[in-house]
C-alpha atoms as a PDB file:
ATOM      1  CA  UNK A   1       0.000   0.000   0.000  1.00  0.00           C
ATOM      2  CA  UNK A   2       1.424   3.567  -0.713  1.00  0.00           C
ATOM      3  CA  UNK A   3       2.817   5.468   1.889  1.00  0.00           C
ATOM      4  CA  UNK A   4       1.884   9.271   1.610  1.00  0.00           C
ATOM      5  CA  UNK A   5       4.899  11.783   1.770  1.00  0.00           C
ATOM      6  CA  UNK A   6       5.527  13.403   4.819  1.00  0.00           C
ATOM      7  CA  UNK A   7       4.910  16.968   4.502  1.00  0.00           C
ATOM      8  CA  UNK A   8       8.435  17.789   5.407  1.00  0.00           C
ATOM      9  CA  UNK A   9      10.014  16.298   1.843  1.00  0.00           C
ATOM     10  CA  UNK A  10      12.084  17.842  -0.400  1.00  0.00           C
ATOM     11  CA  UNK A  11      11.427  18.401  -3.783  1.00  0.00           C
ATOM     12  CA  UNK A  12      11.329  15.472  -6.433  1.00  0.00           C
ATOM     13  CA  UNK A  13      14.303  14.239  -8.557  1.00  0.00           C
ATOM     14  CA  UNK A  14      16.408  16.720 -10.456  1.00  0.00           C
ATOM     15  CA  UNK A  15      14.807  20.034  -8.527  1.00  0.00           C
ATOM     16  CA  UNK A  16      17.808  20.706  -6.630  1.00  0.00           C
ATOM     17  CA  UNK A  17      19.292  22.963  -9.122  1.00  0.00           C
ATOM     18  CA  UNK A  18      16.308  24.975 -10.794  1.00  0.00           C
ATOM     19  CA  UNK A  19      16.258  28.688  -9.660  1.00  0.00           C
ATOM     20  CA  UNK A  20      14.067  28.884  -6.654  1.00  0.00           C
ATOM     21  CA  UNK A  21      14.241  25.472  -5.089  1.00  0.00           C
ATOM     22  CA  UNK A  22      15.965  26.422  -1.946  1.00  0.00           C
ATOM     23  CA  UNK A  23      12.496  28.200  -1.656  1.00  0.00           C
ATOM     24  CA  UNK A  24      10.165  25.240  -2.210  1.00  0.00           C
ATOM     25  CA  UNK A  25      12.205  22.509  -0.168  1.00  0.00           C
ATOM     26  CA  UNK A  26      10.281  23.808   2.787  1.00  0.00           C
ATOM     27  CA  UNK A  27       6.509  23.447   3.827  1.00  0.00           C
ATOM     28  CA  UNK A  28       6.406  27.606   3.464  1.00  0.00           C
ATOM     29  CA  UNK A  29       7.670  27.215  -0.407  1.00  0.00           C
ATOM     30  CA  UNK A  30       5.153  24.531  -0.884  1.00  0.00           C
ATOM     31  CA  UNK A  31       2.093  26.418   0.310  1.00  0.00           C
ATOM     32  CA  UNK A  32       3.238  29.081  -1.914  1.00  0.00           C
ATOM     33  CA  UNK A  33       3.679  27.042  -4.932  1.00  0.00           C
ATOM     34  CA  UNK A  34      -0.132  25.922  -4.297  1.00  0.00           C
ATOM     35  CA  UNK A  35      -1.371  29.404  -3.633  1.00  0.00           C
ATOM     36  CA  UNK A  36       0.222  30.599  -7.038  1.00  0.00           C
ATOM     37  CA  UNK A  37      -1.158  27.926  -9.165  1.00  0.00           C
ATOM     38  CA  UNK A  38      -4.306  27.638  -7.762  1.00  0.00           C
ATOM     39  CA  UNK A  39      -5.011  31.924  -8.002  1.00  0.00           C
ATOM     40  CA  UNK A  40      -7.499  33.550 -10.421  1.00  0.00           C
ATOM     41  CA  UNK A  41      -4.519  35.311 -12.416  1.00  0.00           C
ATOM     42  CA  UNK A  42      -2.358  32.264 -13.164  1.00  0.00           C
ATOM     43  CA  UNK A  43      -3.628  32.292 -16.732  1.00  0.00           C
ATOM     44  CA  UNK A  44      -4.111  28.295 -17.479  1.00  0.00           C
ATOM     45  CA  UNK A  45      -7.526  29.162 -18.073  1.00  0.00           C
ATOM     46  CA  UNK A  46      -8.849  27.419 -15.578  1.00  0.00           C
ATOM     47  CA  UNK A  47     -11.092  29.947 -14.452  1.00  0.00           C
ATOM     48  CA  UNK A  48     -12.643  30.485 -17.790  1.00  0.00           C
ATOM     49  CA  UNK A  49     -14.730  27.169 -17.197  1.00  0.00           C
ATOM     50  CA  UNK A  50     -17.983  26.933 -14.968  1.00  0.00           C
ATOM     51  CA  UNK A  51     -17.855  22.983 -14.337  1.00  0.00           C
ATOM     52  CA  UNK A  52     -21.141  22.853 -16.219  1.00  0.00           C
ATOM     53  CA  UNK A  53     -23.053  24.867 -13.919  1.00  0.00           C
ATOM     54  CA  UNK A  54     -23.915  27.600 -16.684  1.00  0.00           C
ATOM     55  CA  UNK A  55     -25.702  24.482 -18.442  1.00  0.00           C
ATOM     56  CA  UNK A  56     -27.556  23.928 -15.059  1.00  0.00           C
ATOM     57  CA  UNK A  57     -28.473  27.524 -15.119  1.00  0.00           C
ATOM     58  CA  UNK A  58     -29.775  27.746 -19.187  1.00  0.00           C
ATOM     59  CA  UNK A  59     -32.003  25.103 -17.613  1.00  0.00           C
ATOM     60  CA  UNK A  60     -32.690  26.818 -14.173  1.00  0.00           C
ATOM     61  CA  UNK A  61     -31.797  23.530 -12.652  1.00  0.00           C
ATOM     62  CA  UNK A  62     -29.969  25.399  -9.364  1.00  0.00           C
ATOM     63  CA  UNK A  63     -30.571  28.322  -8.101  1.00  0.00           C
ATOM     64  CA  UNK A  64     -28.996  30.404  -4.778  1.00  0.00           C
ATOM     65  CA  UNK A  65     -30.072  27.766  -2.276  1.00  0.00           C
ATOM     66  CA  UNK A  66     -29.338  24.654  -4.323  1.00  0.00           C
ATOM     67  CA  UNK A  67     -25.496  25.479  -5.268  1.00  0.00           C
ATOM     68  CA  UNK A  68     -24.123  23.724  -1.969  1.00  0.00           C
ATOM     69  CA  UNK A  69     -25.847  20.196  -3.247  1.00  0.00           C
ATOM     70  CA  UNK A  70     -24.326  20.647  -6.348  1.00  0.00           C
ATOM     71  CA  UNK A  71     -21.253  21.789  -5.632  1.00  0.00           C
ATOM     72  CA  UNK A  72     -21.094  18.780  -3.059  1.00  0.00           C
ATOM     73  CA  UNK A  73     -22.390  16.021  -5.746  1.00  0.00           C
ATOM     74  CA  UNK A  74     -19.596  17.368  -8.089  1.00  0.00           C
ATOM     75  CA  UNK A  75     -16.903  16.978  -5.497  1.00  0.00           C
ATOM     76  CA  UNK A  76     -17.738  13.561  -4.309  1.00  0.00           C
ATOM     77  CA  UNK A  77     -18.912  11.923  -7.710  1.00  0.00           C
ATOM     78  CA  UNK A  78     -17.830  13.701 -10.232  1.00  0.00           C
ATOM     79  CA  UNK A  79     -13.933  16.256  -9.773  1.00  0.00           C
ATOM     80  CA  UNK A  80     -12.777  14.097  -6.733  1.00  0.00           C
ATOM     81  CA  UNK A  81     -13.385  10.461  -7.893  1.00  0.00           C
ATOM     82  CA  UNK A  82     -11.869  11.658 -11.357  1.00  0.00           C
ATOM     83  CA  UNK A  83      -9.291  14.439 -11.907  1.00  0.00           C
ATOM     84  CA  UNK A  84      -8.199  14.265  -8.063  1.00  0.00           C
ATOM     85  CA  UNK A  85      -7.925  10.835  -8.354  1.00  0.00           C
ATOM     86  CA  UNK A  86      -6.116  11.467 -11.260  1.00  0.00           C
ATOM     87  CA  UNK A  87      -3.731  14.204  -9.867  1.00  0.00           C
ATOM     88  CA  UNK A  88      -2.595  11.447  -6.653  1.00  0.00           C
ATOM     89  CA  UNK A  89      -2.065   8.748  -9.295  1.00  0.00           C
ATOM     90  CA  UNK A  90       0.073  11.349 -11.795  1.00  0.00           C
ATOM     91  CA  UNK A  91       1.808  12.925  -8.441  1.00  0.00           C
ATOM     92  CA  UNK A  92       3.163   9.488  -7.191  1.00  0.00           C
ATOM     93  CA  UNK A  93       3.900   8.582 -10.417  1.00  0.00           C
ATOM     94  CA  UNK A  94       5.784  11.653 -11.266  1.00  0.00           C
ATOM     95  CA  UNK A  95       7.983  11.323  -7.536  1.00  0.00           C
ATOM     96  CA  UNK A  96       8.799   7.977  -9.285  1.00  0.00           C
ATOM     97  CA  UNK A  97      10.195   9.131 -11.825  1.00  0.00           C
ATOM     98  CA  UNK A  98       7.511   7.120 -14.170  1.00  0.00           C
ATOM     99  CA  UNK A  99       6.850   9.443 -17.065  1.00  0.00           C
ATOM    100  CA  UNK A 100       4.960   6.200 -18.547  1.00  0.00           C
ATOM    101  CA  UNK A 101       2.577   5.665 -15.659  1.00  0.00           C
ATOM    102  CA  UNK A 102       2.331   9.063 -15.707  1.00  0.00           C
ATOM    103  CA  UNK A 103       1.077   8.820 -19.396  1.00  0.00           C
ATOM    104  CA  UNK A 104      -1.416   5.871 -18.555  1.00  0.00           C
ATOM    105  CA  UNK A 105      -3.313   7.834 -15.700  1.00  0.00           C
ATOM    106  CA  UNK A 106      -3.704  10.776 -18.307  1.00  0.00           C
ATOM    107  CA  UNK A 107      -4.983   8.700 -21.286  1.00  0.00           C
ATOM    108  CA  UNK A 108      -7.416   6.786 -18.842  1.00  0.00           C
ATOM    109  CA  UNK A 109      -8.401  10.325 -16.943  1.00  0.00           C
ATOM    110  CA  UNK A 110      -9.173  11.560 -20.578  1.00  0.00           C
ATOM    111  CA  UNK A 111     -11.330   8.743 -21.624  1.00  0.00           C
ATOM    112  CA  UNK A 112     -13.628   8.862 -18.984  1.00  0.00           C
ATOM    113  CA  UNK A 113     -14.915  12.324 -20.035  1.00  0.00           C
ATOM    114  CA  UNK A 114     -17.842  11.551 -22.198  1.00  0.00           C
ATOM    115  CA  UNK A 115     -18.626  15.082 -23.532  1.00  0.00           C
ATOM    116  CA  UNK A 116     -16.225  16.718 -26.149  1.00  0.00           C
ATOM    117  CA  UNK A 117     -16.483  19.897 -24.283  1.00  0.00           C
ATOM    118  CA  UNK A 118     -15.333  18.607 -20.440  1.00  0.00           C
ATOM    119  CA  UNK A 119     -12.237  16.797 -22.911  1.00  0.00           C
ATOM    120  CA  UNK A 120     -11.263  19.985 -24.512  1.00  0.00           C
ATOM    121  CA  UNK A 121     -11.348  21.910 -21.372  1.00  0.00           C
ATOM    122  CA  UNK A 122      -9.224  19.282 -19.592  1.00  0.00           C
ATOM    123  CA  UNK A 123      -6.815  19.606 -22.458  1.00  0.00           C
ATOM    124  CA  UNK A 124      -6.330  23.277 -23.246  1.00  0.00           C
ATOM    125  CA  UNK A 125      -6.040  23.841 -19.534  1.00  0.00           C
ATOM    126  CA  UNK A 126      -3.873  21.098 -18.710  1.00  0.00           C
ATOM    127  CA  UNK A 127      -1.402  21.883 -21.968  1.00  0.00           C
ATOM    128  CA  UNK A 128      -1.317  25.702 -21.023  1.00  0.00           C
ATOM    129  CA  UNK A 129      -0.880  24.650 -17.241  1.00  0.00           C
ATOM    130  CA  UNK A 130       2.449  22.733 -18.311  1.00  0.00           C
ATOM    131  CA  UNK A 131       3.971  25.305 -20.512  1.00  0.00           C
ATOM    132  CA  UNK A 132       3.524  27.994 -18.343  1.00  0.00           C
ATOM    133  CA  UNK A 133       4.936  25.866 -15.242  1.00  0.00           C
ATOM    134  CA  UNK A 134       7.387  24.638 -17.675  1.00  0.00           C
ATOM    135  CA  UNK A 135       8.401  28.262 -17.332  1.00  0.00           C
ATOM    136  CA  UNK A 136       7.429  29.490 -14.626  1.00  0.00           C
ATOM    137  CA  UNK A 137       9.298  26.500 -12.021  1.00  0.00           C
ATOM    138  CA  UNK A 138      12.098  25.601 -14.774  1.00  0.00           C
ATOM    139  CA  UNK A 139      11.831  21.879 -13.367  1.00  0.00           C
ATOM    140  CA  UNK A 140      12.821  18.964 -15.709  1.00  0.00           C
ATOM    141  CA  UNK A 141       9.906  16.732 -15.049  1.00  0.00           C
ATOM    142  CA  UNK A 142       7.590  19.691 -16.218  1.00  0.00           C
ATOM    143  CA  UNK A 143       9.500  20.257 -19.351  1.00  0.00           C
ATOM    144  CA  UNK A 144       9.499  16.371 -20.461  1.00  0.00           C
ATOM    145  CA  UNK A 145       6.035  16.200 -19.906  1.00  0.00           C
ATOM    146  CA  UNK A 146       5.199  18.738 -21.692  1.00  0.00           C
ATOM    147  CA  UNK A 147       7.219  17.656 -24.392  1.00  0.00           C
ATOM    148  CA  UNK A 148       4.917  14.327 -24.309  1.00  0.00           C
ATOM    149  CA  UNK A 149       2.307  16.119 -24.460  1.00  0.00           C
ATOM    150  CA  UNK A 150       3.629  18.601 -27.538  1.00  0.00           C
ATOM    151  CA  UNK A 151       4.329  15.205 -29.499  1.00  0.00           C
ATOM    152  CA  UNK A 152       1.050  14.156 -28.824  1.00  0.00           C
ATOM    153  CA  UNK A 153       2.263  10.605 -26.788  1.00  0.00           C
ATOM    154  CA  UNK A 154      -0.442  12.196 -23.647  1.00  0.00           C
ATOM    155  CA  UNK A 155      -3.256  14.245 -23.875  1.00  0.00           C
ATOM    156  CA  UNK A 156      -1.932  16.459 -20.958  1.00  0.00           C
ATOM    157  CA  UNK A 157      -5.468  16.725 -18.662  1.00  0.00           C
ATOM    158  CA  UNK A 158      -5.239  19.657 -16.212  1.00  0.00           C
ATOM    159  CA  UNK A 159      -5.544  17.475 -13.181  1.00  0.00           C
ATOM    160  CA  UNK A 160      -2.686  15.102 -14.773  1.00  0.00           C
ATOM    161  CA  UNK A 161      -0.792  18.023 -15.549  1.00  0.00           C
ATOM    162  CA  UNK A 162      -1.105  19.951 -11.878  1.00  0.00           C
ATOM    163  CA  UNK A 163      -0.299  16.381 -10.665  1.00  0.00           C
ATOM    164  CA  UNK A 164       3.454  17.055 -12.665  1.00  0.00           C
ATOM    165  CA  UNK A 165       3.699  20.144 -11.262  1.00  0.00           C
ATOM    166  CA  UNK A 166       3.088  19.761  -7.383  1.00  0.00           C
ATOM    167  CA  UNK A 167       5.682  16.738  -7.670  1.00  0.00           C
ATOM    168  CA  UNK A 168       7.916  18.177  -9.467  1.00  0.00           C
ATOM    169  CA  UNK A 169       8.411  21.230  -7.152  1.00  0.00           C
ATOM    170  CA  UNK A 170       7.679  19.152  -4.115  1.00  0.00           C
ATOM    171  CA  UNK A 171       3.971  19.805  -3.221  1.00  0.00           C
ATOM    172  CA  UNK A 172       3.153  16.909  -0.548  1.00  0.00           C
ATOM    173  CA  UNK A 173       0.436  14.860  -2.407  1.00  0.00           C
ATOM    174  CA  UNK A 174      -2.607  15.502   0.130  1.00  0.00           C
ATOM    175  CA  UNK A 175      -1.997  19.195   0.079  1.00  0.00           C
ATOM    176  CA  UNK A 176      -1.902  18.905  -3.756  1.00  0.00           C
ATOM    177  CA  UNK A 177      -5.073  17.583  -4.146  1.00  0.00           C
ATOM    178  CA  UNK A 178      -6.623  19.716  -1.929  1.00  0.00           C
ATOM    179  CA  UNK A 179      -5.668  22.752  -3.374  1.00  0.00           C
ATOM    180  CA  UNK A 180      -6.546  21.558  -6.566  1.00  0.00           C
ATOM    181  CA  UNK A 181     -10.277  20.677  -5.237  1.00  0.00           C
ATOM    182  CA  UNK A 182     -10.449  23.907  -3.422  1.00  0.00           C
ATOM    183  CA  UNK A 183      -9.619  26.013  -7.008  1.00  0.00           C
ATOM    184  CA  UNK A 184     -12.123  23.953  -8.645  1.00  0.00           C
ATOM    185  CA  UNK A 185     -14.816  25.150  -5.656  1.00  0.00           C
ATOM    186  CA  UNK A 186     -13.062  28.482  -6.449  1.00  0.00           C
ATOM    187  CA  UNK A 187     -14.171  28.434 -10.403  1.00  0.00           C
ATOM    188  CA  UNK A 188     -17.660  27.253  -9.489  1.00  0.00           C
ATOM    189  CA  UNK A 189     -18.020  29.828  -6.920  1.00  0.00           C
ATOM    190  CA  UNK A 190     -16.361  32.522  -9.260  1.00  0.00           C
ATOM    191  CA  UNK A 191     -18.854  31.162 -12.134  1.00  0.00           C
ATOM    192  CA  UNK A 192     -22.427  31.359 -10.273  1.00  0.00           C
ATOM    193  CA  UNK A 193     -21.098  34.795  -9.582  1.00  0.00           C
ATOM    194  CA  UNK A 194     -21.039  36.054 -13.177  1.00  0.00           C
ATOM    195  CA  UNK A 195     -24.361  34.160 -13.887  1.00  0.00           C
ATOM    196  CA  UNK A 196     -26.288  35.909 -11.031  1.00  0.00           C
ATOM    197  CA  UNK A 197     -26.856  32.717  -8.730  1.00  0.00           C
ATOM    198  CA  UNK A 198     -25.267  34.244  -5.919  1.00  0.00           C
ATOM    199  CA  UNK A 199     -23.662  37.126  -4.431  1.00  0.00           C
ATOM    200  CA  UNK A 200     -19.686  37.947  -3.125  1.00  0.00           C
ATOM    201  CA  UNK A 201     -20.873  36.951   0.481  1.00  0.00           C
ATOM    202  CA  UNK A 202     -23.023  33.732  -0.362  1.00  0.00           C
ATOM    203  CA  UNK A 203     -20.057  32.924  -2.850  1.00  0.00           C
ATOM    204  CA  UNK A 204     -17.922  32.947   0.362  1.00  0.00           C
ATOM    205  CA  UNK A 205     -19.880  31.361   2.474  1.00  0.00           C
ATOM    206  CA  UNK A 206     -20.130  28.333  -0.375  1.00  0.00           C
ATOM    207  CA  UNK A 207     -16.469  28.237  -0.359  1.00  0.00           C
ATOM    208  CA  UNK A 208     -16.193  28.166   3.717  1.00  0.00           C
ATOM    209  CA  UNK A 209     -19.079  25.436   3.778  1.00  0.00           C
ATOM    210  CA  UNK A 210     -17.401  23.382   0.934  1.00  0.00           C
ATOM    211  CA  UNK A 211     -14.354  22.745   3.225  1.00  0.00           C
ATOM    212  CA  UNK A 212     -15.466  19.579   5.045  1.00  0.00           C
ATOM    213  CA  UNK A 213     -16.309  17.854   1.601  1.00  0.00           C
ATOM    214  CA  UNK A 214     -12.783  18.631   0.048  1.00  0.00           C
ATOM    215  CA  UNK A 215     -11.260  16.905   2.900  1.00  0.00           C
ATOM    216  CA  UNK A 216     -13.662  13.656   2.578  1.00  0.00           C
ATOM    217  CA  UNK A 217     -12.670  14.248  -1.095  1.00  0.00           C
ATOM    218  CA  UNK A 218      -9.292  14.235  -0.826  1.00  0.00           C
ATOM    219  CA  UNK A 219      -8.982  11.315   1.881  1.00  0.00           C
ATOM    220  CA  UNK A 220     -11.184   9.341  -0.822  1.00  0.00           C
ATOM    221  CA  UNK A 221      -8.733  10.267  -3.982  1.00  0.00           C
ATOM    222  CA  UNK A 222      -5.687   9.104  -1.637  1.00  0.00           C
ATOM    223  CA  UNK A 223      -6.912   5.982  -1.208  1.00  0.00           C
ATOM    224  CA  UNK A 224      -8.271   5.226  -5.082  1.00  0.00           C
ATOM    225  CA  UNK A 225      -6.153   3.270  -8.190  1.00  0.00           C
ATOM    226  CA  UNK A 226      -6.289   3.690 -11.589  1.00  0.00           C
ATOM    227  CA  UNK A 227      -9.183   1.693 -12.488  1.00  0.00           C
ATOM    228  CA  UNK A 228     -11.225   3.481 -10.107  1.00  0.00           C
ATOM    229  CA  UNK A 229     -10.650   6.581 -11.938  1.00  0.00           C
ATOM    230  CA  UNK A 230     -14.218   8.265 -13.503  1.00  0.00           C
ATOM    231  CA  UNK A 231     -17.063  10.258 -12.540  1.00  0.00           C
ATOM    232  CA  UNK A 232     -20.693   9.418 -11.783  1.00  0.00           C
ATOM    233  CA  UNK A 233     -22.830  12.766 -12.326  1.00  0.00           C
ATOM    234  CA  UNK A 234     -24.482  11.941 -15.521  1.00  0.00           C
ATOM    235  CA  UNK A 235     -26.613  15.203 -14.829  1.00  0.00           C
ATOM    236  CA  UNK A 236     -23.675  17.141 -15.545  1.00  0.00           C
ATOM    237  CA  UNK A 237     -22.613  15.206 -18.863  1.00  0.00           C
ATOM    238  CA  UNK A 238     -25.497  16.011 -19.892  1.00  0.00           C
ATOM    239  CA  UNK A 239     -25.714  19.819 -18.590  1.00  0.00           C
ATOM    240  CA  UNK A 240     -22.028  19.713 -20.401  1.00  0.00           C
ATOM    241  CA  UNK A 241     -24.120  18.275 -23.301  1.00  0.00           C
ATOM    242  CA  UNK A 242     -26.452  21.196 -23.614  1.00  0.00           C
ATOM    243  CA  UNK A 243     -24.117  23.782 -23.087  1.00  0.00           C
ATOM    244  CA  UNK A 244     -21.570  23.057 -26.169  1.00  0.00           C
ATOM    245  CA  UNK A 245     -24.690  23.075 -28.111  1.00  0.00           C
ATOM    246  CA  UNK A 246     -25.864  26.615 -26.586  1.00  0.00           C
ATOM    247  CA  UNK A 247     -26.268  29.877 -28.768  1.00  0.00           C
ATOM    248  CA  UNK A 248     -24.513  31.825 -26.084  1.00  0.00           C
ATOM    249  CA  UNK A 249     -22.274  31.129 -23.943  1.00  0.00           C
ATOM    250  CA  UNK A 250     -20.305  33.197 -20.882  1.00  0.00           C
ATOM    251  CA  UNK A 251     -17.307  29.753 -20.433  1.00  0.00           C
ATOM    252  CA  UNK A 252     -15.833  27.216 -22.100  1.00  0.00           C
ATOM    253  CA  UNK A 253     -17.890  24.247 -20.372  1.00  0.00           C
END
């Protein structure tokens, strides 16, 4: 059985020597690592997607009091049992310095997504993630997964992709996926703003009341394997469905 990182380690293989990893050896340089991918202006694009909730709203299936459900049922069925599973798998992976199981969690993330939409999404996201890290972190395991995914041998998923990252610059696996979770609560929360479901306070107070379901979410991703891997909220494929079909649109899914 896999034994999680302590929160203490250093960063993964062949970090030692980037510029800035003195900074992210310690617990202080990994919570800022998360902070700064998981912010509104670290342009992956990530924030430019609503999750499917604008198709819930075209069909005034939520409204102000019933965002909490949702946002629950897509935690626990749908982001956590998929791309956070996904993100552990790719994180461990990438600490073992296995680009190729790295590769197999990102192919099988990607076919799970039934709608052409959520795939595209994952994949512009993920891709931009990894050349902007690439960048950004200047870590080896970034850049040769990215270069995978340029040569088209992975599709390069966001959550496989942020799974690269946090290893690579020595994010702790648990605190990975939860600050991974807690920017997709983040989008959602920033997306029923724009379409009028809620306010800046009830957004808040969505995010605050969310916390206790990341955690069972991210203890539940931890514990997952690869063939458990896939979401269960057909409502949303189908939301998904609607929406790439929709004259206007405000996101990308």
């Amino acid at each position: 059985m896999y034994q999680e990182e302590s929160d203490t380690m250093g960063p993964g293989p062949g970090t030692g020597t980037a510029p800035g990893a003195a900074a992210t050896a310690t617990g202080l340089g990994h919570l800022l690592v998360s902070l700064q991918l998981t912010d509104s202006a670290f342009p992956s694009g990530f924030y430019t997607l609503s999750h499917s909730l604008e198709g819930f709203a075209h069909a005034k299936a939520v409204d102000s009091g019933t965002l909490p459900a949702l946002l629950e049922s897509l935690l626990l069925h749908g982001v956590g049992p998929a791309d956070a599973t996904a993100l552990a798998l790719a994180h461990r992976a990438c600490r073992a310095g296995d680009q190729d199981a790295v590769a197999a969690v990102d192919e099988h993330l990607f076919a799970t997504k039934l709608g052409r939409e959520m795939r595209q999404a994952a994949t512009r996201t993920g891709r931009q993630l990894l050349d902007l890290a690439s960048e950004v972190f200047e870590r080896p395991e970034i850049e040769d997964y990215f270069a995978r995914v340029v040569r088209r041998e992975a599709p390069g998923t966001q959550a496989v992709a942020a799974g690269v990252i946090y290893a690579a610059t020595g994010v702790p696996v648990r605190q990975a996926v939860a600050s991974d979770l807690f920017a997709f609560c983040a989008s959602f929360a920033g997306a029923a703003l724009r379409l009028r479901l809620t306010d800046h306070r009830r957004a808040q107070a969505l995010l605050h009341g969310a916390a206790p379901v990341i955690e069972e979410a991210v203890e539940a991703a931890l514990r997952r394997e690869l063939p458990d891997v896939g979401a269960t909220v057909f409502a949303s494929d189908i939301m998904s469905g609607r929406h790439e079909r929709a004259e206007a649109r405000l996101f990308a899914s």
